[in-house]
Protein backbone atom coordinates (compact mmCIF):
# COMPACT_ATOMS: atom_id res chain seq x y z
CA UNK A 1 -13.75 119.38 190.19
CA UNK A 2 -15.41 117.01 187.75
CA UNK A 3 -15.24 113.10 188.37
CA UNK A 4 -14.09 113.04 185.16
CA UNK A 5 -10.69 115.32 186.04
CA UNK A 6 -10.38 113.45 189.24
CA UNK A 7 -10.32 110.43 187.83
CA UNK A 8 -7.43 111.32 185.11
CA UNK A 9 -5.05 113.44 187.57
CA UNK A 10 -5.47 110.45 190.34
CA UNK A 11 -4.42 107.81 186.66
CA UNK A 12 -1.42 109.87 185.59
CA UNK A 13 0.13 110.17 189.35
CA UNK A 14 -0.12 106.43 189.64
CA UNK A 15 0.86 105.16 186.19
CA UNK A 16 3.69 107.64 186.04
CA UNK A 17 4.21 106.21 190.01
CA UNK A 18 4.22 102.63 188.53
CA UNK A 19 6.59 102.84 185.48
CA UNK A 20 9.53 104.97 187.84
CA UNK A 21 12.91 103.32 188.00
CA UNK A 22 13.88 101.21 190.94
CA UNK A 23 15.36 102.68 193.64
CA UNK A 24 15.09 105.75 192.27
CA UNK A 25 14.43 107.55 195.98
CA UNK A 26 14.42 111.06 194.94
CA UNK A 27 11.84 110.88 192.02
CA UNK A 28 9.54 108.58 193.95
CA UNK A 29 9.50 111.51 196.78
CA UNK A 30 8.54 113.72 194.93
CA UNK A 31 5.36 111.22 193.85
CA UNK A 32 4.93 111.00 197.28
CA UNK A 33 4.59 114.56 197.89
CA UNK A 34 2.32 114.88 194.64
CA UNK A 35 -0.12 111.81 196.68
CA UNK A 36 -0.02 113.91 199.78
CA UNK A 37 -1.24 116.84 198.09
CA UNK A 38 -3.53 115.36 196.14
CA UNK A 39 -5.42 113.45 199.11
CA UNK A 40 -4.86 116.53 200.57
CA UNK A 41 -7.27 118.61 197.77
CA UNK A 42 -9.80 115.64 197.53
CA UNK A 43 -10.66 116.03 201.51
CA UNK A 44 -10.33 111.85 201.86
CA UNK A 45 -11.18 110.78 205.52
CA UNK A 46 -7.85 109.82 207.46
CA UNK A 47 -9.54 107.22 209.23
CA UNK A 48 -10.90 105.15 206.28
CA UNK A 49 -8.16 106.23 204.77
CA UNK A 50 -5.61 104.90 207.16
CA UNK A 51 -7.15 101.76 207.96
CA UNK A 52 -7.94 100.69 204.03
CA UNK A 53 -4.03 101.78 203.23
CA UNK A 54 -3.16 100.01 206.71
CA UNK A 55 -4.72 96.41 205.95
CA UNK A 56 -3.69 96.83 202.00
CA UNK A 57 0.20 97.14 202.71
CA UNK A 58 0.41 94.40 205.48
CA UNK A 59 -1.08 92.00 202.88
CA UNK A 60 1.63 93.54 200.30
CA UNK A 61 4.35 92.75 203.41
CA UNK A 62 4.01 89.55 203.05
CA UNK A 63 4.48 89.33 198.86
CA UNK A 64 7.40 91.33 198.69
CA UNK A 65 9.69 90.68 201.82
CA UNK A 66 10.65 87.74 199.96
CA UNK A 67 12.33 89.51 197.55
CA UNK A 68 14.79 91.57 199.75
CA UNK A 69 15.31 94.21 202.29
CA UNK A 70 16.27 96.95 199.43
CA UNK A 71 14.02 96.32 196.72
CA UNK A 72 10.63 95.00 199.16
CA UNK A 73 11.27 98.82 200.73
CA UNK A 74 10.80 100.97 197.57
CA UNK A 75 7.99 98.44 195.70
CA UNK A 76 6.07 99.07 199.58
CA UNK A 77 6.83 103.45 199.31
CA UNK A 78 5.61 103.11 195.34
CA UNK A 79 2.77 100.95 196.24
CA UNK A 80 1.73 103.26 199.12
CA UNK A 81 1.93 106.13 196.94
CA UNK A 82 0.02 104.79 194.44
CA UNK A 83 -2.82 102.96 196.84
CA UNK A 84 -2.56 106.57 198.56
CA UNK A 85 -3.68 107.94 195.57
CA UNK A 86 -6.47 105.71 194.31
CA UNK A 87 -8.08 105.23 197.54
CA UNK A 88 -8.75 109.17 197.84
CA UNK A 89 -10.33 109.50 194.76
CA UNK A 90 -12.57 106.42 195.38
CA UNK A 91 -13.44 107.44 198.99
CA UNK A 92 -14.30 110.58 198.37
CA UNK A 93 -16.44 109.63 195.36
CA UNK A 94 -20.30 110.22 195.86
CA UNK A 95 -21.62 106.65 195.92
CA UNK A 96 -22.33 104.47 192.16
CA UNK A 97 -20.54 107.33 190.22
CA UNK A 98 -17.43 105.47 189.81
CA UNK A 99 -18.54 103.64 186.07
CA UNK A 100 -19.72 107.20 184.90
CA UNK A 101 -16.06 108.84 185.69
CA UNK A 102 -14.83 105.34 183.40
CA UNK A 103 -17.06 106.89 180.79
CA UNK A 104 -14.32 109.66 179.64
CA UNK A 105 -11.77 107.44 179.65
CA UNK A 106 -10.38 106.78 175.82
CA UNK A 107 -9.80 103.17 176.52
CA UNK A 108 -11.59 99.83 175.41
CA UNK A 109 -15.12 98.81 177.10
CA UNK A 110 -13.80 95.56 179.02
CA UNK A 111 -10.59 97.75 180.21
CA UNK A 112 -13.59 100.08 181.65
CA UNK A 113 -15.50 97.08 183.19
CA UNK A 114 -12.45 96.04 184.63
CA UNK A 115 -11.79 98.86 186.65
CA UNK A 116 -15.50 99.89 187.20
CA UNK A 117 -15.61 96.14 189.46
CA UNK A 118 -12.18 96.81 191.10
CA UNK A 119 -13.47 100.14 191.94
CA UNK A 120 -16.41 98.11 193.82
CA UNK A 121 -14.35 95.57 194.91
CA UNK A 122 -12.46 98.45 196.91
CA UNK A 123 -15.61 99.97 198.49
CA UNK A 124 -17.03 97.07 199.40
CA UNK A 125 -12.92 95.67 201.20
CA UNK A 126 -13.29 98.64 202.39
CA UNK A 127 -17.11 97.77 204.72
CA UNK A 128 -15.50 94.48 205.57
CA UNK A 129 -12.27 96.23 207.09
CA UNK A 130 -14.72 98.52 208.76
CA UNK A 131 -16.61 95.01 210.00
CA UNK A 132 -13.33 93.46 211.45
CA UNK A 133 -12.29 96.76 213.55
CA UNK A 134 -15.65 96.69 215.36
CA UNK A 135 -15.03 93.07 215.69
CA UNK A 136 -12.16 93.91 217.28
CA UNK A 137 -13.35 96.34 219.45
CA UNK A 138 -15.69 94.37 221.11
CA UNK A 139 -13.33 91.56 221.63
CA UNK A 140 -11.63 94.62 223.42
CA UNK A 141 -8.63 95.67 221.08
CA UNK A 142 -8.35 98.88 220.53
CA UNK A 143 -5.66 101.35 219.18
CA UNK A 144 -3.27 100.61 216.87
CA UNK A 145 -1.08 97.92 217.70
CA UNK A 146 -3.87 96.17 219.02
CA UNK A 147 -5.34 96.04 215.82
CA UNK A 148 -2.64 95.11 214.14
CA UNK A 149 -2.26 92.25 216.38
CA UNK A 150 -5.94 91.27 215.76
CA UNK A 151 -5.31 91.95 211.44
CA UNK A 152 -3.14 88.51 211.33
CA UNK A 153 -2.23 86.60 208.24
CA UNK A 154 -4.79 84.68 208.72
CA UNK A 155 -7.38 87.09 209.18
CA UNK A 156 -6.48 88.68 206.23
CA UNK A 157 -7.01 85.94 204.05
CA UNK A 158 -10.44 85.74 205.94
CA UNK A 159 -11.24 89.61 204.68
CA UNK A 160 -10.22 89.07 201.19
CA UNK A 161 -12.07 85.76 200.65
CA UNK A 162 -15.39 87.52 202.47
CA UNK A 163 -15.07 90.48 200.65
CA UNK A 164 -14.30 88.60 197.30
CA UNK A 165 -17.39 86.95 197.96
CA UNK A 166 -19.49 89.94 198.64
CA UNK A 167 -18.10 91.03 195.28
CA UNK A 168 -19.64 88.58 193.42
CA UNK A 169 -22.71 88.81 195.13
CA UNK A 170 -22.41 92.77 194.10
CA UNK A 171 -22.16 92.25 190.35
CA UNK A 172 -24.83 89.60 190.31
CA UNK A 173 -26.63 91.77 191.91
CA UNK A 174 -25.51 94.34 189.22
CA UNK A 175 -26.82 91.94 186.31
CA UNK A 176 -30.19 91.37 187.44
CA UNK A 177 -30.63 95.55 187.88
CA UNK A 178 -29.58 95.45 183.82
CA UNK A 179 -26.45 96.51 183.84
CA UNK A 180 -24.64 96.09 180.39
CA UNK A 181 -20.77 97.58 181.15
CA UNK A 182 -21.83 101.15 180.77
CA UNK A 183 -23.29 104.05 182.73
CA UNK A 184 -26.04 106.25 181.20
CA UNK A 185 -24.63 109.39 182.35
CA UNK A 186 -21.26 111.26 180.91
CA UNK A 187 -18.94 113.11 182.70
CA UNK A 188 -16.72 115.25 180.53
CA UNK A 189 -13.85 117.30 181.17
CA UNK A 190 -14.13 121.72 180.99
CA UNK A 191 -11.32 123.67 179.66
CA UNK A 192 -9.59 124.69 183.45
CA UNK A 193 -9.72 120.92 184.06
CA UNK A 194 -8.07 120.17 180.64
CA UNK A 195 -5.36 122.29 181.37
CA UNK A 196 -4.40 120.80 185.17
CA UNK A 197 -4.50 117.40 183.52
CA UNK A 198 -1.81 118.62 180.79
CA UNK A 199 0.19 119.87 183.58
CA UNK A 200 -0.20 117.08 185.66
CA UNK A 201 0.96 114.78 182.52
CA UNK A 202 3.97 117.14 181.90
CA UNK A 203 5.00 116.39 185.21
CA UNK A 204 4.49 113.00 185.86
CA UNK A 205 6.46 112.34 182.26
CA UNK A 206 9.14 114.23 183.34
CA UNK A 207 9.75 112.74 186.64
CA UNK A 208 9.43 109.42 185.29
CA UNK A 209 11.32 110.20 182.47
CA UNK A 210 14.27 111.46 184.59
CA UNK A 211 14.43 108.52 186.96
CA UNK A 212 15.35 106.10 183.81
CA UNK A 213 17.71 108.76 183.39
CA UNK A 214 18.92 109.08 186.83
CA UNK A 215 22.49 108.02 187.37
């Protein structure tokens, strides 16, 4: 499958995700399911996976609890399904082809920038989270509790302000090479692709659709 058709079925199952009713359970497993499967067909590596997904949703723990029992649990399951699906497409990219799967996008050139530098932002959280569990290890935490133990409040400010600053180092880095917002290289979508992402649409409308509907 073309970067290109990744890119737009792994969009419409989060932006359909995003815009679902709240506490609309039934619709938002079915998302879920559609995230599984999806991860599933891109091949994404469960243990980057898990501990990217993992550090994300303990630093969304602490936004939303806040708010409530009931409505902190579904924003959590929608943000999981939609960091579920967005991380599998950008693992299991081959490395700098994110900004040419941006390319086929019919949207404005900063929206593209935007999301071509949060696309690197997540690769490069994703090294530091890799950094902090062999940290761990050899401080002699292993396993999962452990680690969540050693991934603290704290220390997750610590990985977002090191990464953050890696970023920036990244896209200077980026401006010297001559990089101007675009990618030389196209990546369109072929006619089999252009009919999954129809039916993808179809579906994601309609379940999103029916949970404003829902009574």
């Amino acid at each position: 499958m073309s970067l290109a058709a990744r890119l737009y079925v792994s969009l419409i199952i989060v932006v359909g995700c995003a815009f679902l009713k709240q506490n609309t359970w039934y619709t938002l497993s079915v998302y879920a399911a559609l995230s599984f499967i999806w991860a599933g067909v891109l091949r994404a590596r469960l243990p980057k996976l898990a501990a990217l997904l993992g550090t994300e949703l303990l630093f969304l723990l602490f936004l939303t609890l806040p708010l409530g029992w009931e409505r902190a649990s579904f924003l959590l399951v929608r943000a999981f399904v939609c960091l579920l699906t967005m991380n599998s497409f950008l693992l299991t990219l081959p490395p700098h082809s994110f900004g040419i799967a941006l390319k086929s996008l019919p949207l404005p050139s900063i929206f593209k920038q935007s999301l071509l530098l949060a696309g690197q932002y997540i690769e490069i959280l994703l090294l530091e989270v890799e950094r902090m569990q062999r940290s761990a290890q050899l401080r002699g935490l292993s396993g999962t509790a452990a680690w969540l133990r050693y991934a603290s409040a704290a220390m997750i400010g610590a990985l977002y302000l090191r990464s953050l600053d890696r970023a920036e180092r990244v896209y200077a880095a980026m401006i010297v090479r001559g990089y101007s917002g675009e990618m030389p290289v196209d990546s369109e979508l072929r006619p089999k692709e252009l009919y999954v992402v129809i039916l993808i649409s179809v579906i994601a409308l309609s379940l999103t659709i029916a949970s404003w509907l829902y009574l």
